[in-house]
Protein backbone atom coordinates (compact mmCIF):
# COMPACT_ATOMS: atom_id res chain seq x y z
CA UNK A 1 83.10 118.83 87.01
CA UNK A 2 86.69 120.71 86.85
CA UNK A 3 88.08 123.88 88.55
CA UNK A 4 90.79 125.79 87.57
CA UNK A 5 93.68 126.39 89.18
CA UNK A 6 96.47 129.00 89.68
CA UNK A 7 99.10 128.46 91.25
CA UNK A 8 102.59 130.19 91.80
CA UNK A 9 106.10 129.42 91.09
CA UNK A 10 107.92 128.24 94.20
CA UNK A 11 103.90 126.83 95.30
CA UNK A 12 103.17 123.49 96.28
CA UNK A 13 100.76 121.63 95.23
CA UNK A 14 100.48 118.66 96.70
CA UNK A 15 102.82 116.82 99.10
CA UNK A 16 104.19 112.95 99.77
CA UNK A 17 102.06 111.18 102.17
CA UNK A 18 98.75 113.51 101.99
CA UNK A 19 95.85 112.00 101.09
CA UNK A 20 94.83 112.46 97.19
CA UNK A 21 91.48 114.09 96.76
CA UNK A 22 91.86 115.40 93.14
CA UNK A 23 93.98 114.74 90.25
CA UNK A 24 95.51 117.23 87.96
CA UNK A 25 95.82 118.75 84.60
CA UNK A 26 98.94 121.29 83.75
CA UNK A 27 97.59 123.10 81.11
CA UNK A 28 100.21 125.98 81.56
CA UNK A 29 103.52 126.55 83.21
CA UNK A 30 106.32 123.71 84.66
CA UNK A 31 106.01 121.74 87.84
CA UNK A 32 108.79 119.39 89.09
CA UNK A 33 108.14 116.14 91.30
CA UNK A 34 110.38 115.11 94.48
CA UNK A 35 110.13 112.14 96.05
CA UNK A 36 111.45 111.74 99.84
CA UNK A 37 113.96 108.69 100.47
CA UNK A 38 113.91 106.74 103.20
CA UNK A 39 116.64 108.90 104.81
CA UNK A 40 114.34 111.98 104.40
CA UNK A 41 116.17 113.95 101.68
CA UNK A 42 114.04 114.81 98.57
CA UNK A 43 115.23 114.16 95.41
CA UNK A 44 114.06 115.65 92.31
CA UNK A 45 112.24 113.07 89.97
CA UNK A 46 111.15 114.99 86.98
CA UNK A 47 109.65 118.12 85.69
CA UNK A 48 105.84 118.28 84.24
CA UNK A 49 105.49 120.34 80.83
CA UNK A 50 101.92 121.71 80.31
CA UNK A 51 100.07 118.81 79.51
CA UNK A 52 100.50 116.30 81.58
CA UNK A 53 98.19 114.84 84.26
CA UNK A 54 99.47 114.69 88.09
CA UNK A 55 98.29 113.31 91.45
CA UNK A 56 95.80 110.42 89.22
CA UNK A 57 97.34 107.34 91.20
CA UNK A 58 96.27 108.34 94.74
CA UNK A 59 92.49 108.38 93.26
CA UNK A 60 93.13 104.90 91.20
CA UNK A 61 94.84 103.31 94.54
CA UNK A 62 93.31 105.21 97.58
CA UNK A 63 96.72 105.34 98.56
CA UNK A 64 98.29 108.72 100.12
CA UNK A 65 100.42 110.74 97.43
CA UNK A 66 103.71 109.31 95.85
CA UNK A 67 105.88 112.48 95.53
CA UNK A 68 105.67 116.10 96.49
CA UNK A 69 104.88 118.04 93.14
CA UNK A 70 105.76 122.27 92.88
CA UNK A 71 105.33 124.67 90.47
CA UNK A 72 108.60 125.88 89.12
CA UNK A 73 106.77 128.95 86.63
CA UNK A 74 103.60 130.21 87.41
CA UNK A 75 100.76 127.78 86.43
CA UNK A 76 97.01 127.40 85.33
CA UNK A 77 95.73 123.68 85.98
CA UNK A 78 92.55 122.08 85.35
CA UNK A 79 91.54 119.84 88.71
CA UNK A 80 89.19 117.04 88.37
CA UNK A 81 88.10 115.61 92.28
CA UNK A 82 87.45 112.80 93.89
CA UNK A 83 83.76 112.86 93.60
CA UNK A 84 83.65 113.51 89.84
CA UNK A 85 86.36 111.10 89.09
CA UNK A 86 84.57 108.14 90.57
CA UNK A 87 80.87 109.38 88.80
């Protein structure tokens, strides 16, 4: 039920207000989260070691994505969609 995933440094990989259709699995590399203020500058929230799990509350809430999230190294994840989630 997984894919992998590649993704570059400098890449995004998902982005504040898009709808979440997978959730993902850093199992190398670095991303960093940004979240956009009211005033529209980003800020940086935190960076992701390998590891972690990204992008799960937009398929627990239905609600479009919290925070922009980019690879700062190049990266391998493991992505887990919408469809398999809910089975």
């Amino acid at each position: 039920h997984v894919t992998w995933v590649e993704i570059a440094g400098g890449d995004t990989l998902m982005t504040q207000g898009e709808a979440g259709d997978a959730m993902y699995l850093s199992v190398t590399g670095r991303l960093r989260v940004y979240v956009r203020d009211a005033d529209g500058s980003e800020r940086k929230v935190r960076d992701l070691p390998r590891g972690e799990i990204v992008g799960e509350m937009s398929l627990y809430t239905d609600e479009p994505r919290s925070a922009t999230v980019v690879a700062i190294r190049d990266s391998v994840l493991v992505r887990l969609g919408r469809d398999a989630f809910q089975q």
